[in-house]
PDB file of N, CA and C in Angstrom:
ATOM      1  N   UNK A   1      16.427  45.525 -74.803  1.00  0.00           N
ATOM      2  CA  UNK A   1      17.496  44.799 -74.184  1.00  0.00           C
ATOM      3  C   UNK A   1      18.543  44.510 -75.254  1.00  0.00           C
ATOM      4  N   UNK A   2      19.725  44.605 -74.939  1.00  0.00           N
ATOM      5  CA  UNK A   2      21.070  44.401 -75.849  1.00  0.00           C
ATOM      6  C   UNK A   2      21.633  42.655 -74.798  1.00  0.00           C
ATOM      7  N   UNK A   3      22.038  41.856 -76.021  1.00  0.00           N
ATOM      8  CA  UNK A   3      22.501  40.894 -75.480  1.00  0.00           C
ATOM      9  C   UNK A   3      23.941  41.099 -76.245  1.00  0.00           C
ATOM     10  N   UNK A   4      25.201  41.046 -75.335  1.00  0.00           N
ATOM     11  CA  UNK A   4      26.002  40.870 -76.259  1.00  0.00           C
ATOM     12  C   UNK A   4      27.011  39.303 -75.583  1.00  0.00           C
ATOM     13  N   UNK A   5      27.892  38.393 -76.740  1.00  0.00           N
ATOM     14  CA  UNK A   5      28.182  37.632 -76.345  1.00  0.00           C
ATOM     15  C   UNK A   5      29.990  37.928 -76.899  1.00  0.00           C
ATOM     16  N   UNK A   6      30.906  38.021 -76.054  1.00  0.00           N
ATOM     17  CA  UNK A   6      31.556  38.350 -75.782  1.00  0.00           C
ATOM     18  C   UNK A   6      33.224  37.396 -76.461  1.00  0.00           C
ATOM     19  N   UNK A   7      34.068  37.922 -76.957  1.00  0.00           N
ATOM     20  CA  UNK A   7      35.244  36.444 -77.757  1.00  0.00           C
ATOM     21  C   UNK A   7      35.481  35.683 -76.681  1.00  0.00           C
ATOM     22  N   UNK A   8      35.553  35.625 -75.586  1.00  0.00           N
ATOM     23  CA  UNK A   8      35.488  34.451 -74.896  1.00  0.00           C
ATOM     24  C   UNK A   8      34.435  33.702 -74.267  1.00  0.00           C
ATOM     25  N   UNK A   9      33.363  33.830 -75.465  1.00  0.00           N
ATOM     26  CA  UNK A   9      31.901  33.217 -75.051  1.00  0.00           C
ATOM     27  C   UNK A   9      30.948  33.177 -73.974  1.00  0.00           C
ATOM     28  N   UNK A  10      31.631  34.064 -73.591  1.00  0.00           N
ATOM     29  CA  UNK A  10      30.824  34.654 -71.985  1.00  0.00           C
ATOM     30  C   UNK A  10      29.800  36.040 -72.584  1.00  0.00           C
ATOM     31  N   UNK A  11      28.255  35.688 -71.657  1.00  0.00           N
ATOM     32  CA  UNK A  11      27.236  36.433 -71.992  1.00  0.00           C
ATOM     33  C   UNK A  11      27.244  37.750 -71.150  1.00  0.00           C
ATOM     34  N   UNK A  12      26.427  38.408 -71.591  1.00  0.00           N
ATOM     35  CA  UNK A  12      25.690  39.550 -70.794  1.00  0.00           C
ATOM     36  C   UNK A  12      24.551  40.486 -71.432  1.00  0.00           C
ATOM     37  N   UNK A  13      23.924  40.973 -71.159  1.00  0.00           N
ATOM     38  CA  UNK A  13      22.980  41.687 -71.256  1.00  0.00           C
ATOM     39  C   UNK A  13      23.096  43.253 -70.423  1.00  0.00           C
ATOM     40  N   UNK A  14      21.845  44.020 -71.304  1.00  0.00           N
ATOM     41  CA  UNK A  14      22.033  45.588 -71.266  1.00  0.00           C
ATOM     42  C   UNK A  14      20.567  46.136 -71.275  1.00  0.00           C
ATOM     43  N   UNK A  15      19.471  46.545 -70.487  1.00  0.00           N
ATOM     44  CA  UNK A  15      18.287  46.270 -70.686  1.00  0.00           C
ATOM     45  C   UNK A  15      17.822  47.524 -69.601  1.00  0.00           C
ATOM     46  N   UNK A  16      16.784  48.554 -70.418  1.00  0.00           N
ATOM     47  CA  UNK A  16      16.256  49.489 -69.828  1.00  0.00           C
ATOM     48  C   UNK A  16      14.803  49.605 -69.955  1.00  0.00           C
ATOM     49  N   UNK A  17      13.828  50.035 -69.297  1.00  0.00           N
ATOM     50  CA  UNK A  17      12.845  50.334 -69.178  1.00  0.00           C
ATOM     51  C   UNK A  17      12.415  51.566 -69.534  1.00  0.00           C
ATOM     52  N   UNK A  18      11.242  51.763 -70.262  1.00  0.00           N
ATOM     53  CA  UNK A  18      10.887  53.068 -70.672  1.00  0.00           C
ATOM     54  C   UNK A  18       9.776  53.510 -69.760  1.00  0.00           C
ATOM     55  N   UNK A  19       9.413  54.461 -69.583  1.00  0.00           N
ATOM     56  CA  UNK A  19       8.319  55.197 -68.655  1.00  0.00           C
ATOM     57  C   UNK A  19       7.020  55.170 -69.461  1.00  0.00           C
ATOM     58  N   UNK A  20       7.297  55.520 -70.547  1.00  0.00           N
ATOM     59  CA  UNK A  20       5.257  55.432 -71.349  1.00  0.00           C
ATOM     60  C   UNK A  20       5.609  54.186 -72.640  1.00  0.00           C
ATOM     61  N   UNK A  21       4.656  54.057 -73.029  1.00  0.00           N
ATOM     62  CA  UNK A  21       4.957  53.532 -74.259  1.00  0.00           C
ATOM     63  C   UNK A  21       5.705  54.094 -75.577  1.00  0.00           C
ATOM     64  N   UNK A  22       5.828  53.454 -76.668  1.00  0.00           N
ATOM     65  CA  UNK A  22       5.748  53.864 -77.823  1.00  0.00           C
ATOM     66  C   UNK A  22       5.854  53.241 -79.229  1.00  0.00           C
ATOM     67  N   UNK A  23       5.560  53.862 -80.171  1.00  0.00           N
ATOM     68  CA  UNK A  23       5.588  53.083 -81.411  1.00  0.00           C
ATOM     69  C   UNK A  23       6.500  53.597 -82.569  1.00  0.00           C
ATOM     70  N   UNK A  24       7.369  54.850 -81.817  1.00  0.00           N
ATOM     71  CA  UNK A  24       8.706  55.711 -82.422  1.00  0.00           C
ATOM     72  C   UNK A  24       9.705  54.836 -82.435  1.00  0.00           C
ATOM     73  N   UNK A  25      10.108  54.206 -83.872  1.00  0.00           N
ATOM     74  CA  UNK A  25      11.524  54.051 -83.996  1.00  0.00           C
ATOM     75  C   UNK A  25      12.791  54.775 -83.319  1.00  0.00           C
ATOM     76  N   UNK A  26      12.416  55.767 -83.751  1.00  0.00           N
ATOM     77  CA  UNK A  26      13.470  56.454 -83.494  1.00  0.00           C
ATOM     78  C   UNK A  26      13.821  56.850 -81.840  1.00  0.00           C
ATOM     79  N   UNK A  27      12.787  56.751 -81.072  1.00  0.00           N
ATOM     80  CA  UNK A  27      12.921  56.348 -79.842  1.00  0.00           C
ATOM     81  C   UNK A  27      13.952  55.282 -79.101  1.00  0.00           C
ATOM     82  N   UNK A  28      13.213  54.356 -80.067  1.00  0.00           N
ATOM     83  CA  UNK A  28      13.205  52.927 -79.313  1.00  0.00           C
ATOM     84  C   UNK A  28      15.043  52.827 -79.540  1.00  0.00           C
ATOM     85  N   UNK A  29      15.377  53.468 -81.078  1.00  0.00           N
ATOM     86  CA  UNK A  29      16.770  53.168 -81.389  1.00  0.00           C
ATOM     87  C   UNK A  29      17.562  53.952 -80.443  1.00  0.00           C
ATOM     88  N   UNK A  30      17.095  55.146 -80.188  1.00  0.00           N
ATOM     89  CA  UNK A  30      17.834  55.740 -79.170  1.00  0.00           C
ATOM     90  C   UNK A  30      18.179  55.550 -78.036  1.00  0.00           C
ATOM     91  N   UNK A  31      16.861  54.759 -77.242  1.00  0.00           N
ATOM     92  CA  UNK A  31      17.671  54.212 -76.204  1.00  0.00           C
ATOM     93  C   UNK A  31      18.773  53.145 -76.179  1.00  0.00           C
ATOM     94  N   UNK A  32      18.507  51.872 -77.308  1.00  0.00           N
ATOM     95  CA  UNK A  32      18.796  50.932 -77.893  1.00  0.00           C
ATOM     96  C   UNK A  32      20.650  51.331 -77.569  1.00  0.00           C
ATOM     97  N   UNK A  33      20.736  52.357 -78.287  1.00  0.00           N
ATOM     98  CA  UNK A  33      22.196  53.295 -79.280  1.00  0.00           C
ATOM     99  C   UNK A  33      22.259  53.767 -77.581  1.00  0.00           C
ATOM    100  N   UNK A  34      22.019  54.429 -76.158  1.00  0.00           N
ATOM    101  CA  UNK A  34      22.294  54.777 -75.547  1.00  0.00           C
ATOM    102  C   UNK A  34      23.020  53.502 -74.692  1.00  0.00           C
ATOM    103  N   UNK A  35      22.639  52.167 -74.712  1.00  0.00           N
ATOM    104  CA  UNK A  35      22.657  51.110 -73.863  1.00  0.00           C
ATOM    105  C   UNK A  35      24.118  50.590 -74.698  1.00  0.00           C
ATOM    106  N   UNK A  36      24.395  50.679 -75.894  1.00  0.00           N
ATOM    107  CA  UNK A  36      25.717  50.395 -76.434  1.00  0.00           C
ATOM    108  C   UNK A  36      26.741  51.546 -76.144  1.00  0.00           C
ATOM    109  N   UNK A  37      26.180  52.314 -75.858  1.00  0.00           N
ATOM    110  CA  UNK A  37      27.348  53.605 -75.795  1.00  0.00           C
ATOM    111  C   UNK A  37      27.779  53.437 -74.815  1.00  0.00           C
ATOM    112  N   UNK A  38      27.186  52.731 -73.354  1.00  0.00           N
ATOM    113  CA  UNK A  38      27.531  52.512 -71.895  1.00  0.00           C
ATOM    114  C   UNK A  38      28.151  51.264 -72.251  1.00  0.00           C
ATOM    115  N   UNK A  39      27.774  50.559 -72.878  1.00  0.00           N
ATOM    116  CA  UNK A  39      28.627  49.089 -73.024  1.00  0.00           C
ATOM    117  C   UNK A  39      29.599  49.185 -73.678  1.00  0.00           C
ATOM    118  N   UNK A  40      30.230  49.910 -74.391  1.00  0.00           N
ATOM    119  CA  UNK A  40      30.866  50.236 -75.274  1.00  0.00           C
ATOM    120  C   UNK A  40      32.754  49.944 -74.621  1.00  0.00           C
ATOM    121  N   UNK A  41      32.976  50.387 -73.491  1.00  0.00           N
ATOM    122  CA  UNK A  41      34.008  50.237 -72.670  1.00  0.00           C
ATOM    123  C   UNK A  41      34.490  48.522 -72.434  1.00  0.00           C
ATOM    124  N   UNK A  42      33.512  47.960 -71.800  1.00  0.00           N
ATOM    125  CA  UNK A  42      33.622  46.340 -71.935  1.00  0.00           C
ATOM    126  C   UNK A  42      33.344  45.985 -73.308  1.00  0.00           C
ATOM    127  N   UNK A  43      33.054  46.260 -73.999  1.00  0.00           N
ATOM    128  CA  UNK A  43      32.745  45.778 -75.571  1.00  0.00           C
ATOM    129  C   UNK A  43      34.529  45.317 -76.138  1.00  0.00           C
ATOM    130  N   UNK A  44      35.022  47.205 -75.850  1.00  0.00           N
ATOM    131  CA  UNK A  44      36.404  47.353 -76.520  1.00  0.00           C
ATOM    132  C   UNK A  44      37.635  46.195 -75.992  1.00  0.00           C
ATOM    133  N   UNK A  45      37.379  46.302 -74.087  1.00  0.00           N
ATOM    134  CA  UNK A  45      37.755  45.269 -73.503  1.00  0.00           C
ATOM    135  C   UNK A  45      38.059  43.971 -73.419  1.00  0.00           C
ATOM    136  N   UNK A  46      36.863  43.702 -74.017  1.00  0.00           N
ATOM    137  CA  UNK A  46      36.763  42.083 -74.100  1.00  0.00           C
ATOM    138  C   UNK A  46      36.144  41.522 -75.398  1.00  0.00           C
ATOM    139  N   UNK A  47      36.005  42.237 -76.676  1.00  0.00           N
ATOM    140  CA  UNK A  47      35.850  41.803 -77.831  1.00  0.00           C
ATOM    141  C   UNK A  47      34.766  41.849 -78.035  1.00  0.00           C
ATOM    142  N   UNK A  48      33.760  41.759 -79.290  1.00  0.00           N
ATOM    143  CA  UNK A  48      32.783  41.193 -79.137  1.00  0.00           C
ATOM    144  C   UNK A  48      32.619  40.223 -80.631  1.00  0.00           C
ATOM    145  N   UNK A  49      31.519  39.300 -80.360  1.00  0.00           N
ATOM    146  CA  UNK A  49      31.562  38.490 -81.517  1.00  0.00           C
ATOM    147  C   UNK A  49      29.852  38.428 -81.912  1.00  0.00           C
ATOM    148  N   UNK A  50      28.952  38.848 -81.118  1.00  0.00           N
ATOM    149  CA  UNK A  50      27.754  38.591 -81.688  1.00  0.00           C
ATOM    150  C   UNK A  50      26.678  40.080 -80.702  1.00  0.00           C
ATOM    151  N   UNK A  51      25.710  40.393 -81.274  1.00  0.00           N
ATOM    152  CA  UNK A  51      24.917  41.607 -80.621  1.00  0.00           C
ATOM    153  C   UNK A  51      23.628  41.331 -80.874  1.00  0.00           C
ATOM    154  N   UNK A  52      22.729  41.437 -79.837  1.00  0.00           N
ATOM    155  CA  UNK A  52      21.128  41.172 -80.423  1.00  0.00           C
ATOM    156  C   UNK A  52      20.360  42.229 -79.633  1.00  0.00           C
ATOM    157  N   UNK A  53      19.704  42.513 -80.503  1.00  0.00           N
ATOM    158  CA  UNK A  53      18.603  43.081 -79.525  1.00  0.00           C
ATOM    159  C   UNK A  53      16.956  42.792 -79.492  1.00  0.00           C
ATOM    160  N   UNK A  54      16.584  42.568 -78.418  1.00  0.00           N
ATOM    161  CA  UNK A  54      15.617  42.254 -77.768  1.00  0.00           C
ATOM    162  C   UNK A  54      13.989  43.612 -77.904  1.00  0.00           C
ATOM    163  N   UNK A  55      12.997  43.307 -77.872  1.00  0.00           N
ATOM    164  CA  UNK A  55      12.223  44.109 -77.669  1.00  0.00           C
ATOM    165  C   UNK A  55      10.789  43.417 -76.812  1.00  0.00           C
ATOM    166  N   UNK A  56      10.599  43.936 -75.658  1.00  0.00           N
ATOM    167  CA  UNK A  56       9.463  43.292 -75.122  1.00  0.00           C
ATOM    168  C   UNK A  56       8.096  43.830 -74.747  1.00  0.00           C
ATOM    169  N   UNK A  57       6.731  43.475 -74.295  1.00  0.00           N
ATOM    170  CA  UNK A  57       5.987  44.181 -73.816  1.00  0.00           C
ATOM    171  C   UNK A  57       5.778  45.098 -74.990  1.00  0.00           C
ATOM    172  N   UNK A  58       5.448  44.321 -76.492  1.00  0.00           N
ATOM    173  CA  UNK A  58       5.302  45.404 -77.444  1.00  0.00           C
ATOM    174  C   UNK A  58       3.651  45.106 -77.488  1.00  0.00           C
ATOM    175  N   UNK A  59       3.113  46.074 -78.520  1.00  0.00           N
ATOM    176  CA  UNK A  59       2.002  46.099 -78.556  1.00  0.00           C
ATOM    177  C   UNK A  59       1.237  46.862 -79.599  1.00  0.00           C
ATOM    178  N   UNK A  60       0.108  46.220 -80.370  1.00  0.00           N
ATOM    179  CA  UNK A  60      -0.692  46.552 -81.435  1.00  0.00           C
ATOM    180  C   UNK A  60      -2.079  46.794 -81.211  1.00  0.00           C
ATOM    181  N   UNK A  61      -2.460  47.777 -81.372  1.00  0.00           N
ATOM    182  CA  UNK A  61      -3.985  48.017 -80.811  1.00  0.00           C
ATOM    183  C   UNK A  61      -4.678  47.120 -82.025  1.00  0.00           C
ATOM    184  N   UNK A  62      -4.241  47.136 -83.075  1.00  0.00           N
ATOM    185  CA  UNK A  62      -5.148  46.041 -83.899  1.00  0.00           C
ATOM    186  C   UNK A  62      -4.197  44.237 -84.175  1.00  0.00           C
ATOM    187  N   UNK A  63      -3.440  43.926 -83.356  1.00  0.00           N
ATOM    188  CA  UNK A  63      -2.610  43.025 -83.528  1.00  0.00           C
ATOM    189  C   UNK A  63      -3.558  41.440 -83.167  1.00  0.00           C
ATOM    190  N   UNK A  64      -3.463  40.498 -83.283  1.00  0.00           N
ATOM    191  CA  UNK A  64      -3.915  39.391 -83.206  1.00  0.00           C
ATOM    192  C   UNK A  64      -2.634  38.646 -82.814  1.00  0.00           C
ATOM    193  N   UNK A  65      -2.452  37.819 -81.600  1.00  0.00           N
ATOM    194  CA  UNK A  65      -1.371  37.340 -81.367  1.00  0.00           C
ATOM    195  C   UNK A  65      -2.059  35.809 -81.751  1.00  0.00           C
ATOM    196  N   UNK A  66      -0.994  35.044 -82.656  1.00  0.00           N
ATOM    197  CA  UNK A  66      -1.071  33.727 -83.592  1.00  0.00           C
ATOM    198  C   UNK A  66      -1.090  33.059 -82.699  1.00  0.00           C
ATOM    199  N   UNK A  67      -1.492  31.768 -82.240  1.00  0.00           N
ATOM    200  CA  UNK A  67      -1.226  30.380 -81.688  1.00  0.00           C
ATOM    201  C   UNK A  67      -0.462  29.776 -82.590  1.00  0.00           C
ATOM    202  N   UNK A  68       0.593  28.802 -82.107  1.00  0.00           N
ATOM    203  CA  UNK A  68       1.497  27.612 -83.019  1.00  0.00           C
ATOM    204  C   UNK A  68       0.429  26.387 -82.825  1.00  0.00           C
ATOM    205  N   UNK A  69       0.534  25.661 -83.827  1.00  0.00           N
ATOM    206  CA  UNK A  69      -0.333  24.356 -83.649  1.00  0.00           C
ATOM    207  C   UNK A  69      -0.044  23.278 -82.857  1.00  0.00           C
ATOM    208  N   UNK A  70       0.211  23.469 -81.922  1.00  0.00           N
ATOM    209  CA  UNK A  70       1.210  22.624 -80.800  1.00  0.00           C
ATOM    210  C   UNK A  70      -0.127  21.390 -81.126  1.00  0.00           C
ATOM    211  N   UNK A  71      -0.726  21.060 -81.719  1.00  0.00           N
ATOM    212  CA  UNK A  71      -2.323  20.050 -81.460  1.00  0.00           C
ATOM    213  C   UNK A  71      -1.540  19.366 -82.523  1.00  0.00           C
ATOM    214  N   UNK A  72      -0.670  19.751 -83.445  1.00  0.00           N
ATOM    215  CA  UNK A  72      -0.276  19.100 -84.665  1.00  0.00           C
ATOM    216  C   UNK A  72       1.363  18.293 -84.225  1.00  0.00           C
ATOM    217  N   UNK A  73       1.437  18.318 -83.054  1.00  0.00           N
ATOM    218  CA  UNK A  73       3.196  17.920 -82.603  1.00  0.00           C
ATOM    219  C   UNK A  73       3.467  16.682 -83.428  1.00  0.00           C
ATOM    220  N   UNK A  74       2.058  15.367 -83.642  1.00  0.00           N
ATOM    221  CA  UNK A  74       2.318  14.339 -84.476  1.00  0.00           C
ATOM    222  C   UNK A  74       2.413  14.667 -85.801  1.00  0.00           C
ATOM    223  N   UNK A  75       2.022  15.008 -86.576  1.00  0.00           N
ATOM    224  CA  UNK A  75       1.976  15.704 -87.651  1.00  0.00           C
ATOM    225  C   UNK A  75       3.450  15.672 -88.288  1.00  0.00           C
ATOM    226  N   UNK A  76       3.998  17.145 -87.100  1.00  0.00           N
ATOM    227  CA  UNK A  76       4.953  17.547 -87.414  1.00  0.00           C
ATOM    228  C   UNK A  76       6.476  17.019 -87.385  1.00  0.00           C
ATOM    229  N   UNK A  77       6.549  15.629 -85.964  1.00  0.00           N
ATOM    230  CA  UNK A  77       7.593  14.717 -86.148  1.00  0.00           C
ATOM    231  C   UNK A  77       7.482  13.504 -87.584  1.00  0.00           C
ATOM    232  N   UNK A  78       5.514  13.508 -87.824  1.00  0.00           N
ATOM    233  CA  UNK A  78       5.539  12.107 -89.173  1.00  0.00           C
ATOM    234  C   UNK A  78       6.748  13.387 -90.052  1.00  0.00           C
ATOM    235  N   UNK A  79       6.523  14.089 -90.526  1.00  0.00           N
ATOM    236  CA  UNK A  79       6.915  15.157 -91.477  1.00  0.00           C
ATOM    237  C   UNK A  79       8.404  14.999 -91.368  1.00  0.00           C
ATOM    238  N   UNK A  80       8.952  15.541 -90.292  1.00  0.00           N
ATOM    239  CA  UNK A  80      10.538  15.571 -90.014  1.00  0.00           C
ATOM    240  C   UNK A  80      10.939  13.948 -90.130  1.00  0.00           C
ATOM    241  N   UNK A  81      10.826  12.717 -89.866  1.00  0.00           N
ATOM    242  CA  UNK A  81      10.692  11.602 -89.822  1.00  0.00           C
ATOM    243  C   UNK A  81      10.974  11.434 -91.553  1.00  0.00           C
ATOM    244  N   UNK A  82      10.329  11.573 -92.536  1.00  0.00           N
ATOM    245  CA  UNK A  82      10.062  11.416 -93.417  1.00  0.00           C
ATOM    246  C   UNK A  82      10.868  12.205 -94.389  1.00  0.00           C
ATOM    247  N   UNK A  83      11.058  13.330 -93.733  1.00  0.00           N
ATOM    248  CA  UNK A  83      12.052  14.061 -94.491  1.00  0.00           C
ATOM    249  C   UNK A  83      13.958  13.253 -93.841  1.00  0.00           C
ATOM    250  N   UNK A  84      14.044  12.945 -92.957  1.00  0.00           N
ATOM    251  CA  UNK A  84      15.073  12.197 -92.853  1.00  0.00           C
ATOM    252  C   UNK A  84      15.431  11.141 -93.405  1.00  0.00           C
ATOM    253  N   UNK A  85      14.098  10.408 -93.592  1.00  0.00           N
ATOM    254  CA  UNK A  85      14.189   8.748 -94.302  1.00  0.00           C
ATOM    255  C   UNK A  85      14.602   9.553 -95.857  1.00  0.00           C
ATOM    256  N   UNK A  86      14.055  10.325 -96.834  1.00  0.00           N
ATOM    257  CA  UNK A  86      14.194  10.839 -97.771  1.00  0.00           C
ATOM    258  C   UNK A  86      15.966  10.806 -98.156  1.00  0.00           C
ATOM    259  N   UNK A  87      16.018  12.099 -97.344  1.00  0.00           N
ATOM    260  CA  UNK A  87      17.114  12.856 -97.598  1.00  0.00           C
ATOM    261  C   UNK A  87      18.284  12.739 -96.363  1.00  0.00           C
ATOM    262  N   UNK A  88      18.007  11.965 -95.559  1.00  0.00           N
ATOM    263  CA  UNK A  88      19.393  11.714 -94.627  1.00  0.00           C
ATOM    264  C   UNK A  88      19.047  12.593 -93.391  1.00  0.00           C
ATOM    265  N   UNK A  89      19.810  12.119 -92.271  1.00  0.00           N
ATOM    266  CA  UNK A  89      20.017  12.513 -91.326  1.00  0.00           C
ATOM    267  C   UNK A  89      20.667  14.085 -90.693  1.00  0.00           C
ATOM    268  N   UNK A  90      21.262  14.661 -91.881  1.00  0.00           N
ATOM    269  CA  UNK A  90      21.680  16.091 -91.400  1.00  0.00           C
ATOM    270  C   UNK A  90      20.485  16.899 -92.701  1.00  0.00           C
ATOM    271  N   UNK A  91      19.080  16.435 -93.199  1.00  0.00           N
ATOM    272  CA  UNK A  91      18.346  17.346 -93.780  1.00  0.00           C
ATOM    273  C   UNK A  91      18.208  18.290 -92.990  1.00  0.00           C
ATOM    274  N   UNK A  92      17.742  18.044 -91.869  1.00  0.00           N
ATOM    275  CA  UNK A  92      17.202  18.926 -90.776  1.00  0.00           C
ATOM    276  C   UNK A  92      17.461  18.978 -89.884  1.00  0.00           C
ATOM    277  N   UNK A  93      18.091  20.160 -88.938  1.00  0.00           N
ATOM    278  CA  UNK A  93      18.766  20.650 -87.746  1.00  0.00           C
ATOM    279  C   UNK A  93      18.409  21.854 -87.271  1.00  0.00           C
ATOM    280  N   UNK A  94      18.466  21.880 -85.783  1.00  0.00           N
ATOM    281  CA  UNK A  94      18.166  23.471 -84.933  1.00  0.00           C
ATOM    282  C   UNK A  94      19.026  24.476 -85.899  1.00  0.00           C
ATOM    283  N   UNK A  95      18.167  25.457 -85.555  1.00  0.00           N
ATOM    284  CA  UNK A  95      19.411  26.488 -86.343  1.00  0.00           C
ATOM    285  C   UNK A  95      20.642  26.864 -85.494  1.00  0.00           C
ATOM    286  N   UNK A  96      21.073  26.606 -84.274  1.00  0.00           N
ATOM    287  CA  UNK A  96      21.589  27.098 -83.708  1.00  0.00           C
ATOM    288  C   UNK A  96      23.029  26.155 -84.215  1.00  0.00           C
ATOM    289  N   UNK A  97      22.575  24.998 -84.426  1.00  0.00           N
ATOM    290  CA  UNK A  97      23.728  23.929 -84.911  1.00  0.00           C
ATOM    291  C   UNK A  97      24.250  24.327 -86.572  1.00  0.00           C
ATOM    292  N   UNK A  98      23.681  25.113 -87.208  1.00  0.00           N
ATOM    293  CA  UNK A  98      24.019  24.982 -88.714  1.00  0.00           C
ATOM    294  C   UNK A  98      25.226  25.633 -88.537  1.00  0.00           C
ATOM    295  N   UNK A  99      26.353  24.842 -89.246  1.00  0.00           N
ATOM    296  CA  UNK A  99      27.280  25.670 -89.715  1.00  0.00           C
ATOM    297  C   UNK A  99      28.500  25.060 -88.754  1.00  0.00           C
ATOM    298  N   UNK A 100      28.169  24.168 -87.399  1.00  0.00           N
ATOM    299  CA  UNK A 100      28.743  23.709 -86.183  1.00  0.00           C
ATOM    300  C   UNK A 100      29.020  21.793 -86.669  1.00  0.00           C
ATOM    301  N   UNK A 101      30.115  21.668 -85.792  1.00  0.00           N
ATOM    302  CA  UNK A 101      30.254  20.325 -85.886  1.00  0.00           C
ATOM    303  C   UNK A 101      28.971  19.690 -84.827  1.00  0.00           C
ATOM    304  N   UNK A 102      28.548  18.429 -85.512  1.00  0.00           N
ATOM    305  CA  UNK A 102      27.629  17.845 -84.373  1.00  0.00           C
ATOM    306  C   UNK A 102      27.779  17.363 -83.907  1.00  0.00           C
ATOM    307  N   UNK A 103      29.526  16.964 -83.615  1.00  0.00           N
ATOM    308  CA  UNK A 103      29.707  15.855 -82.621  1.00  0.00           C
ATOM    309  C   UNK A 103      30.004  14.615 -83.334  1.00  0.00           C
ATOM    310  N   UNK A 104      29.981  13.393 -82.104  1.00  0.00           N
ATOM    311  CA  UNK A 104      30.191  12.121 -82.973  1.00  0.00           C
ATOM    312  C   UNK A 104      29.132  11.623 -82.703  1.00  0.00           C
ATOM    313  N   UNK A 105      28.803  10.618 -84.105  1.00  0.00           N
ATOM    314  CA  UNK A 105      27.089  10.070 -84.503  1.00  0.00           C
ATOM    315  C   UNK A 105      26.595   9.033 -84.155  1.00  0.00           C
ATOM    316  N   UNK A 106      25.382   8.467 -83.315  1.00  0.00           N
ATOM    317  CA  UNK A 106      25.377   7.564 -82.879  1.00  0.00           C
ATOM    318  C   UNK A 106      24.182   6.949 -83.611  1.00  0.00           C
ATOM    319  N   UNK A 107      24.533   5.845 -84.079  1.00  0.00           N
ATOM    320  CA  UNK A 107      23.388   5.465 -85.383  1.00  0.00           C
ATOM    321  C   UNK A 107      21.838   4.763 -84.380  1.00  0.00           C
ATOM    322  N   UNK A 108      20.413   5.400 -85.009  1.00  0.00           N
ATOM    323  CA  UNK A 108      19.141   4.585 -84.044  1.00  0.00           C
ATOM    324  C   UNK A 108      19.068   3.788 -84.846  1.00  0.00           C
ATOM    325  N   UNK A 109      18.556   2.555 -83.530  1.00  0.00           N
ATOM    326  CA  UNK A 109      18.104   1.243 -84.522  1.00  0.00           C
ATOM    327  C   UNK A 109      16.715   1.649 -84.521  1.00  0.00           C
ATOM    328  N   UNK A 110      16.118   0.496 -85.795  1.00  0.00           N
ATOM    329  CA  UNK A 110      14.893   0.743 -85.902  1.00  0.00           C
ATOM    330  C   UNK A 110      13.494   0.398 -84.584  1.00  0.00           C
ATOM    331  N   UNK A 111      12.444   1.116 -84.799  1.00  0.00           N
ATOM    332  CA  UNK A 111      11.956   0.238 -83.501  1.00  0.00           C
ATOM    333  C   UNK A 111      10.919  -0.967 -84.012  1.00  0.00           C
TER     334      UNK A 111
END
């Protein structure tokens, strides 16, 4: 799947299905490279500012898929908590915010 997000911040997506599997790069890029070549017309159209691509339904005959420690959620706010008291309030942020204004700040009281 191709996500592209567009200069006037409007989304879309580009997403094909393959018939067998595979574990060929050079496959996978090809269709990848076929799905931009069709997008390519609205691309020129309407700008683009960001491109991702997606891969799903992958698979490892010897792969082990990880669990996150979701059992540790306390853990992990004492941690962030602590790293704020430390080092301030913008130590740590989504990544999606880095680099973005955050707005205006509304100070917590203690509890």
């Amino acid at each position: 799947m191709l996500r592209f997000r567009f200069a006037d911040f409007s989304r879309a997506t580009r997403s094909s299905t393959m018939l067998d599997p595979t574990a060929q790069t050079h496959t996978i890029l090809a269709l990848a490279t076929g799905l931009l070549r069709l997008s390519m017309p609205t691309i020129s159209r309407r700008g683009l500012t960001l491109i991702g691509v997606a891969l799903t339904n992958l698979s490892d005959q010897g792969g082990v898929q990880l669990q996150l420690p979701f059992e540790r959620v306390r853990e992990l706010d004492e941690t962030l908590d602590s790293i704020r008291d430390r080092f301030g309030t913008d130590a740590i942020t989504r990544g999606t915010l880095v680099g973005r204004d955050p707005g205006p700040w509304v100070p917590l009281l203690d509890d």
